[in-house]
C-alpha atoms as a PDB file:
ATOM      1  CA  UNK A   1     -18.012 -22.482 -20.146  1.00  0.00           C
ATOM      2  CA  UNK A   2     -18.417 -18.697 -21.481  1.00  0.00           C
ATOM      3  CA  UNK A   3     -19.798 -17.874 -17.970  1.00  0.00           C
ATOM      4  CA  UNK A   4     -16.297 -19.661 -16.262  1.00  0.00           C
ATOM      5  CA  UNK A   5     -14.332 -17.995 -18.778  1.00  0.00           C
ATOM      6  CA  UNK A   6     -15.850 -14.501 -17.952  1.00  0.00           C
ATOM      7  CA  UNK A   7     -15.438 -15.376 -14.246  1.00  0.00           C
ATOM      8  CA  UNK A   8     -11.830 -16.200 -14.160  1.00  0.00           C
ATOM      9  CA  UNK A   9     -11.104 -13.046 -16.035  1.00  0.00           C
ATOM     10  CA  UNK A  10     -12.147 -10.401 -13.447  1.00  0.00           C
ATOM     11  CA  UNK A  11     -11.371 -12.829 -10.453  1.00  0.00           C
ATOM     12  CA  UNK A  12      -7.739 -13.195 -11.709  1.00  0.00           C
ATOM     13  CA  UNK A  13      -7.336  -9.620 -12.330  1.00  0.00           C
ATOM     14  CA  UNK A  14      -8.998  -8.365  -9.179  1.00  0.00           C
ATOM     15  CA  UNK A  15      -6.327 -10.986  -7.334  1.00  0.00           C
ATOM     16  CA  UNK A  16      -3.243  -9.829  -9.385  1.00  0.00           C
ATOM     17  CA  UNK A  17      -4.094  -6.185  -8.622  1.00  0.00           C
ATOM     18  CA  UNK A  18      -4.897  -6.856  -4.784  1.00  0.00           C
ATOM     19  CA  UNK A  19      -1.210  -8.990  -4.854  1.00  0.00           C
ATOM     20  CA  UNK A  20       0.416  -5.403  -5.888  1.00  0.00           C
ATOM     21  CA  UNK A  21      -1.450  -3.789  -3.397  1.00  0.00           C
ATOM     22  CA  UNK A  22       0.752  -5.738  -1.007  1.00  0.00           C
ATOM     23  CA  UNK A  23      -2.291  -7.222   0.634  1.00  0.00           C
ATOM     24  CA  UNK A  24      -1.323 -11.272   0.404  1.00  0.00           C
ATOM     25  CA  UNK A  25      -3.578 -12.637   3.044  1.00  0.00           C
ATOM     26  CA  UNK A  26      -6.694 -10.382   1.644  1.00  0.00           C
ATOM     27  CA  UNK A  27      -6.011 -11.653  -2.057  1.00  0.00           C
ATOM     28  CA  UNK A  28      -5.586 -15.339  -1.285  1.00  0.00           C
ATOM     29  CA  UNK A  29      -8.791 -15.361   0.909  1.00  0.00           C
ATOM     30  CA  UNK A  30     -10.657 -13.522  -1.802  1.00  0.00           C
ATOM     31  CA  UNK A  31      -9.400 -15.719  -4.826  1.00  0.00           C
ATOM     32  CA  UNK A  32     -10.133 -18.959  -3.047  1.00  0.00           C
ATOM     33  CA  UNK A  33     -13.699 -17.386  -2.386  1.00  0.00           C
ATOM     34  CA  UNK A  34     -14.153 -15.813  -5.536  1.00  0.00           C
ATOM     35  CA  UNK A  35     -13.429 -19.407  -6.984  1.00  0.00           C
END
């Protein structure tokens, strides 16, 4: 459970910063591969 917790962290972060970089498709693609 840590390991998901530490996981969803820096995935979520990495897609909310990509989502201000404006790059939609990019973000969704990563996020559904980072999960």
């Amino acid at each position: 459970m840590v390991i998901l917790t530490k996981k969803v962290k820096p995935f979520s972060v990495t897609c909310f910063n990509q989502d201000i970089l404006n790059i939609r498709k990019a973000i969704t693609v990563e996020c559904l591969r980072n999960v």
